[in-house]
Protein backbone atom coordinates (compact mmCIF):
# COMPACT_ATOMS: atom_id res chain seq x y z
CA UNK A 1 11.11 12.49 -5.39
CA UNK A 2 7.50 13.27 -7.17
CA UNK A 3 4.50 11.40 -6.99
CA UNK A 4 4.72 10.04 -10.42
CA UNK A 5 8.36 8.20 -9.28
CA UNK A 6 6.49 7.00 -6.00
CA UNK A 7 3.65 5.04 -7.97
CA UNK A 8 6.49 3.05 -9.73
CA UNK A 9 7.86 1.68 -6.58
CA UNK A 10 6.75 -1.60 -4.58
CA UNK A 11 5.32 -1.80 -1.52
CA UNK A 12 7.00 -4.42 0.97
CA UNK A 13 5.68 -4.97 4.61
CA UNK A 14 8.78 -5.29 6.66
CA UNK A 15 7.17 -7.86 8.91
CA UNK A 16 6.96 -10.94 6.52
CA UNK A 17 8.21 -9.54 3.75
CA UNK A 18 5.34 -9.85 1.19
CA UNK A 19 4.74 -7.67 -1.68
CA UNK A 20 1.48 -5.44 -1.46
CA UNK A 21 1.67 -3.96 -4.70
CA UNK A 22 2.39 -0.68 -5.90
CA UNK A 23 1.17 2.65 -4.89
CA UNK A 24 -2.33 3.19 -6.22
CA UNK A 25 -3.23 6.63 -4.51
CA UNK A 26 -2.04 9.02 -1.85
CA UNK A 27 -4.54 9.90 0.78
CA UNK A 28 -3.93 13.74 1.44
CA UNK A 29 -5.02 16.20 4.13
CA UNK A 30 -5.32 18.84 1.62
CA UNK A 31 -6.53 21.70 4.81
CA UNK A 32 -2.95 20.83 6.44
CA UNK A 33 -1.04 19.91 3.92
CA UNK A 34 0.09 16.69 4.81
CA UNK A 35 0.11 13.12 3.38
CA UNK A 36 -2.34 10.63 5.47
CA UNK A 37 -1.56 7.64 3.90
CA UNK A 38 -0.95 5.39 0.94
CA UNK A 39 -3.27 3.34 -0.73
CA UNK A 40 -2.23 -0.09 -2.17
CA UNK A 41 -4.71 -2.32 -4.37
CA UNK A 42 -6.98 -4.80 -2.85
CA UNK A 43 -5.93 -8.62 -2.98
CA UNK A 44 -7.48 -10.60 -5.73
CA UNK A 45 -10.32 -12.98 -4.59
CA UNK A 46 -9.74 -15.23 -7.88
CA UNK A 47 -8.49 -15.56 -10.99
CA UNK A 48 -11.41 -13.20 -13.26
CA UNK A 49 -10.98 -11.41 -16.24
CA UNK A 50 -9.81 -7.96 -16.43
CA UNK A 51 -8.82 -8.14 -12.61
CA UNK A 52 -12.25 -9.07 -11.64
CA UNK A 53 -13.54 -9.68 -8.32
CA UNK A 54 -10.77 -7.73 -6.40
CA UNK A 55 -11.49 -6.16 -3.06
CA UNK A 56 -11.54 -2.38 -1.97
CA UNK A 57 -8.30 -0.40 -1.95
CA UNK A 58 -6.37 -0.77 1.41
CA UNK A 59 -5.12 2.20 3.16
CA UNK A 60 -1.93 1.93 4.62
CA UNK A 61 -1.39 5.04 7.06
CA UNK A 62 1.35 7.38 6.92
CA UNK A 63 3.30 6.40 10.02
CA UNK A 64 3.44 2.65 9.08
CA UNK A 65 5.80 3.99 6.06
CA UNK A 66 9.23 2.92 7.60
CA UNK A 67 11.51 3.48 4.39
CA UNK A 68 11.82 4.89 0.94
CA UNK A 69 13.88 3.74 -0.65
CA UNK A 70 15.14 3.59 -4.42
CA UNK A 71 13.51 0.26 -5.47
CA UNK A 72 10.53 -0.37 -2.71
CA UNK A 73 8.47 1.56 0.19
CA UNK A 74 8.91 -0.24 3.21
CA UNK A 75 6.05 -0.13 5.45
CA UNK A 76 4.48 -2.03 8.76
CA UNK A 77 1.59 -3.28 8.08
CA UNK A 78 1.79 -6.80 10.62
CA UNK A 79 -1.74 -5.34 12.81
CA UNK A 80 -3.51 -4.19 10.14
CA UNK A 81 -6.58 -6.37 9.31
CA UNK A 82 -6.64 -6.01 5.77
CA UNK A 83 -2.80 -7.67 5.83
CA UNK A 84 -3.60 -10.54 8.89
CA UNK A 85 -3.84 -14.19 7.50
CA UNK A 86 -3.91 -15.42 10.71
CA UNK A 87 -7.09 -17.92 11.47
């Protein structure tokens, strides 16, 4: 699979089952030649123009990938803070 077939896919936390978007960026240890991570878009705040007022890009790390799979990228992202609506 390339890179350009992984941005087209959808990123599903297997927890609750929400979409996180699609793949934005990989983060890459270029020195060892391994993949650290993927990088979905930030949540919108509100409803702005152009995709205004969204938050920073949210790393997802490599082991939390669980799946690849044809249609989505399932990953584990239930302790991650970025992904916790909990009060």
């Amino acid at each position: 699979m390339r890179i350009s077939e992984l941005r087209m896919l959808d990123i599903v936390n297997i927890q609750d089952g929400r979409r996180l978007g699609p793949i934005k960026d990989l983060d890459l240890d270029l020195e060892r030649g391994v993949v650290k991570g993927i990088v979905v878009p930030g949540a919108s705040r509100s409803w702005g123009f152009f995709g205004g007022n969204r938050t920073e890009d949210i790393a997802i790390p490599w082991e939390r990938v669980k799946k690849i799979g044809v249609d989505v990228i399932l990953v584990d992202a239930h302790d991650l803070p970025e992904f916790n609506n909990d009060p």
